[in-house]
Protein backbone atom coordinates (compact mmCIF):
# COMPACT_ATOMS: atom_id res chain seq x y z
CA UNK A 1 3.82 -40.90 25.39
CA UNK A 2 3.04 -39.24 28.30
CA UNK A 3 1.92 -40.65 31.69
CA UNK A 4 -2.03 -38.84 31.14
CA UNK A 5 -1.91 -39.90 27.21
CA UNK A 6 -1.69 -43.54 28.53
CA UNK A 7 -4.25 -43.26 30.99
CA UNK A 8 -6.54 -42.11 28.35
CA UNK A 9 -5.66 -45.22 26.49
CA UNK A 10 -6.29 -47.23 29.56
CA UNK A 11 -9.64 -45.99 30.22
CA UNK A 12 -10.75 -45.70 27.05
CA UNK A 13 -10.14 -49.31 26.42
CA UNK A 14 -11.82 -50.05 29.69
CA UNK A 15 -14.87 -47.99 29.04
CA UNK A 16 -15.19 -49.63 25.48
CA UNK A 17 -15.43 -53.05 27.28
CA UNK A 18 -18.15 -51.62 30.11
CA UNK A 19 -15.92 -49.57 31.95
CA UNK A 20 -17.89 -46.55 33.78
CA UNK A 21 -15.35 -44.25 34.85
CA UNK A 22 -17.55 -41.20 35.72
CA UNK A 23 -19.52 -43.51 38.23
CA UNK A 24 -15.97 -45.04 39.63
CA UNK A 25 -13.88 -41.51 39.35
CA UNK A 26 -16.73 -40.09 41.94
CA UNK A 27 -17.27 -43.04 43.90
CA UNK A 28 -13.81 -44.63 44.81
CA UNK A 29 -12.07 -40.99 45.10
CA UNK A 30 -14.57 -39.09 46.17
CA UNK A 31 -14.01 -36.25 43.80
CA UNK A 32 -16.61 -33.90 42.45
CA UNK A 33 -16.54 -34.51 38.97
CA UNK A 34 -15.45 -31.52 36.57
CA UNK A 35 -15.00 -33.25 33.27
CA UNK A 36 -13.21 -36.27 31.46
CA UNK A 37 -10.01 -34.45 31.37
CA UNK A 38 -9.89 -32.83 34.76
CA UNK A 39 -10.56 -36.45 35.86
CA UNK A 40 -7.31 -37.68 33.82
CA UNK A 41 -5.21 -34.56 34.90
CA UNK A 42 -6.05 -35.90 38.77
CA UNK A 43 -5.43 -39.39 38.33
CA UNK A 44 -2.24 -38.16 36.49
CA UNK A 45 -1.19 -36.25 39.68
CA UNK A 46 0.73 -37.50 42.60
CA UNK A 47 0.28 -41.56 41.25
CA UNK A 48 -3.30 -41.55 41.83
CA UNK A 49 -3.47 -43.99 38.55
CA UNK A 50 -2.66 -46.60 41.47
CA UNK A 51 -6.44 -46.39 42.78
CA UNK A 52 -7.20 -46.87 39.21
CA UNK A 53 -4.94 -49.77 38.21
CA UNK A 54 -6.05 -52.03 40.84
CA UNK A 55 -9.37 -51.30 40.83
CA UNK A 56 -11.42 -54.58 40.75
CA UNK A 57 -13.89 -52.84 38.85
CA UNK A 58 -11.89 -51.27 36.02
CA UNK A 59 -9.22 -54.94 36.10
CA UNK A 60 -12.65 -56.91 35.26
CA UNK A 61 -13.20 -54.90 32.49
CA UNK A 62 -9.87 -53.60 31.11
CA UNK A 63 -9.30 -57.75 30.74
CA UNK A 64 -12.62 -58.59 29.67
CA UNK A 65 -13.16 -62.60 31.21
CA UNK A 66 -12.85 -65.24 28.79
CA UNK A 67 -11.36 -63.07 25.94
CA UNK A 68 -8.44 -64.74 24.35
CA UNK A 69 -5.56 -62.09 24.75
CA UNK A 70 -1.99 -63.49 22.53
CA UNK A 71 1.31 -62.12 24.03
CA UNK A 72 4.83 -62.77 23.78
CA UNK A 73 7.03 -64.77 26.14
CA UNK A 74 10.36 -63.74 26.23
CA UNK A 75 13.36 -65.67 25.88
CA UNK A 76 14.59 -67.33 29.43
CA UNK A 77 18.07 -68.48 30.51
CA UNK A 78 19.08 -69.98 33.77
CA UNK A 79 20.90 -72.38 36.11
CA UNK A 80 20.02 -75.91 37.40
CA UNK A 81 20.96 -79.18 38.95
CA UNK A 82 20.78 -81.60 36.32
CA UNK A 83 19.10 -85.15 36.63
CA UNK A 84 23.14 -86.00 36.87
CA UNK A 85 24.18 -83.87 40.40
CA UNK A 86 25.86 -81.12 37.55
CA UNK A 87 24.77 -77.04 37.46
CA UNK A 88 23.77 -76.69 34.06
CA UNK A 89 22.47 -73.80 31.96
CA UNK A 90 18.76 -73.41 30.41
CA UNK A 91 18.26 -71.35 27.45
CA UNK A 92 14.57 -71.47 26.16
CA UNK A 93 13.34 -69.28 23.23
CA UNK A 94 10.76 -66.91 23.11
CA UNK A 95 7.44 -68.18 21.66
CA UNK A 96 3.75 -66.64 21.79
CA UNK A 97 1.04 -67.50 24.23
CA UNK A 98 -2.56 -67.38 23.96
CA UNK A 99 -4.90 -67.46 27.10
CA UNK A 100 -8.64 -67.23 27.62
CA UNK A 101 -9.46 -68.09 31.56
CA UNK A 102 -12.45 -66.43 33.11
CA UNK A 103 -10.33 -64.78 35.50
CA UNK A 104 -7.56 -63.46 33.49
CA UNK A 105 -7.69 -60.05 35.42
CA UNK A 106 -7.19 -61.30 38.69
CA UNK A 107 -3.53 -63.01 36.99
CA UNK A 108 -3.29 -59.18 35.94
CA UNK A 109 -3.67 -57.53 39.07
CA UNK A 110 -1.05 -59.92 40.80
CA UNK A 111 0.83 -59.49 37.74
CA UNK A 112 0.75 -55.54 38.46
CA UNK A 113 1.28 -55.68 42.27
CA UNK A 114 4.91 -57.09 41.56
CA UNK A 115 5.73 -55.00 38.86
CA UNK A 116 8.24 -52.63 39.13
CA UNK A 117 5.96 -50.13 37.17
CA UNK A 118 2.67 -50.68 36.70
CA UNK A 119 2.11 -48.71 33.81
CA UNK A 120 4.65 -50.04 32.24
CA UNK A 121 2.98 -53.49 32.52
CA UNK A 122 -0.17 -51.77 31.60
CA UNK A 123 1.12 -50.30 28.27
CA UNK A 124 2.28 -53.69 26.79
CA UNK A 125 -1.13 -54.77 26.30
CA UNK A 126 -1.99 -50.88 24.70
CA UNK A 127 -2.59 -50.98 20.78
CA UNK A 128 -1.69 -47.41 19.86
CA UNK A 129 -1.36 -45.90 16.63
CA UNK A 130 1.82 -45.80 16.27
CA UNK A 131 2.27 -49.24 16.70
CA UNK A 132 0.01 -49.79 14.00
CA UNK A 133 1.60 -47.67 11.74
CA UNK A 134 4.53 -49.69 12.35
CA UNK A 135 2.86 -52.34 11.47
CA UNK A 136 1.21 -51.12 7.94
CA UNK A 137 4.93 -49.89 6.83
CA UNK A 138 6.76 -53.11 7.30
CA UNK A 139 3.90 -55.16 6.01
CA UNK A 140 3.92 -53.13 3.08
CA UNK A 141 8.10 -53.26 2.85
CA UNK A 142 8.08 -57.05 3.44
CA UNK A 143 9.25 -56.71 6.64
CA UNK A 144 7.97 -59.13 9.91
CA UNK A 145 7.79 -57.67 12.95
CA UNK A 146 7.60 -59.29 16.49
CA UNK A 147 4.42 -58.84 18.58
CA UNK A 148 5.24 -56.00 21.03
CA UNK A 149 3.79 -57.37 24.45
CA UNK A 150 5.81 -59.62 26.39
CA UNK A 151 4.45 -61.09 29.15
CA UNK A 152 6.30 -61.65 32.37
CA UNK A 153 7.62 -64.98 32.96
CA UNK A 154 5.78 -68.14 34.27
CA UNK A 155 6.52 -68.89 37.41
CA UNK A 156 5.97 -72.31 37.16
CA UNK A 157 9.36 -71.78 34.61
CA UNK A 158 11.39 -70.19 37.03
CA UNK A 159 14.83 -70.96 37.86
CA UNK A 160 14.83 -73.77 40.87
CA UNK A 161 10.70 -74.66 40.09
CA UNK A 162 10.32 -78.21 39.90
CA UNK A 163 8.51 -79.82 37.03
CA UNK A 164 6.96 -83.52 36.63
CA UNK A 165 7.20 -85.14 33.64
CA UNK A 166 5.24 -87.40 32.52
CA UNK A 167 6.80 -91.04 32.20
């Protein structure tokens, strides 16, 4: 998939939440507008997607508050001091996570401002065909497959956080 074909995706799914990308394309860049795909080709060019991607505007809609979103964690290993002085290793599995906060995008955008590549982050929350088609075969061969977003590791899991139990 090319980097335009995913920004199609992106807006599209923004614009089918609320998104109005004609309004933002000529007020945030300034830029005459031409047509839908001139409009993609620029965004396309020279990583202008960034004005895009971390646009309040299209974050708050792209991630649509309150909507439950399901994604997968991925599996986490790591050192610690154990409750007994010893450096011991962590292994926990992968397992799936559902959230629904009114301010999911604003996780997002954080989310995206540490990423390595944006649109990489971007695309695991994408539904394209393909994927689906995926889908239909091995459901129709018997086969299971694992959801395809992975979400970036909690924080609050990371290797030295501290964590209260309950006693």
């Amino acid at each position: 998939m090319t980097k335009q074909e995913l920004i199609r995706l992106l807006v599209g799914q923004a614009r089918e939440n609320g998104f109005e990308f004609r309004k933002w394309f000529t007020g945030k860049l300034g830029r005459p507008w031409e047509s839908a795909q001139q409009a993609l080709e620029d965004l396309a060019e020279e990583r202008r997607y960034y004005v895009l991607l971390f646009s309040h505007e299209f974050a708050s809609t792209f991630w649509k508050a309150g909507e439950q979103i399901t994604f997968q964690v991925a599996k986490q290993t790591f050192q610690r001091r154990m409750a007994d002085g010893t450096i011991g290793s962590v292994s926990r599995k992968p397992y799936t996570r559902r959230s629904a906060r009114e301010d999911v995008w604003r996780y997002h955008l954080r989310e995206l401002a540490t990423a390595e590549e944006p649109l990489r982050y971007m695309r695991r929350y994408l539904r394209v065909e393909e994927e689906l088609e995926l889908e239909v075969a091995a459901s129709q061969s018997g086969l299971r497959l694992p959801p395809v977003t992975q979400a970036p590791p909690d924080p609050r899991e990371a290797p030295g956080a501290r964590r209260h139990r309950a006693r």
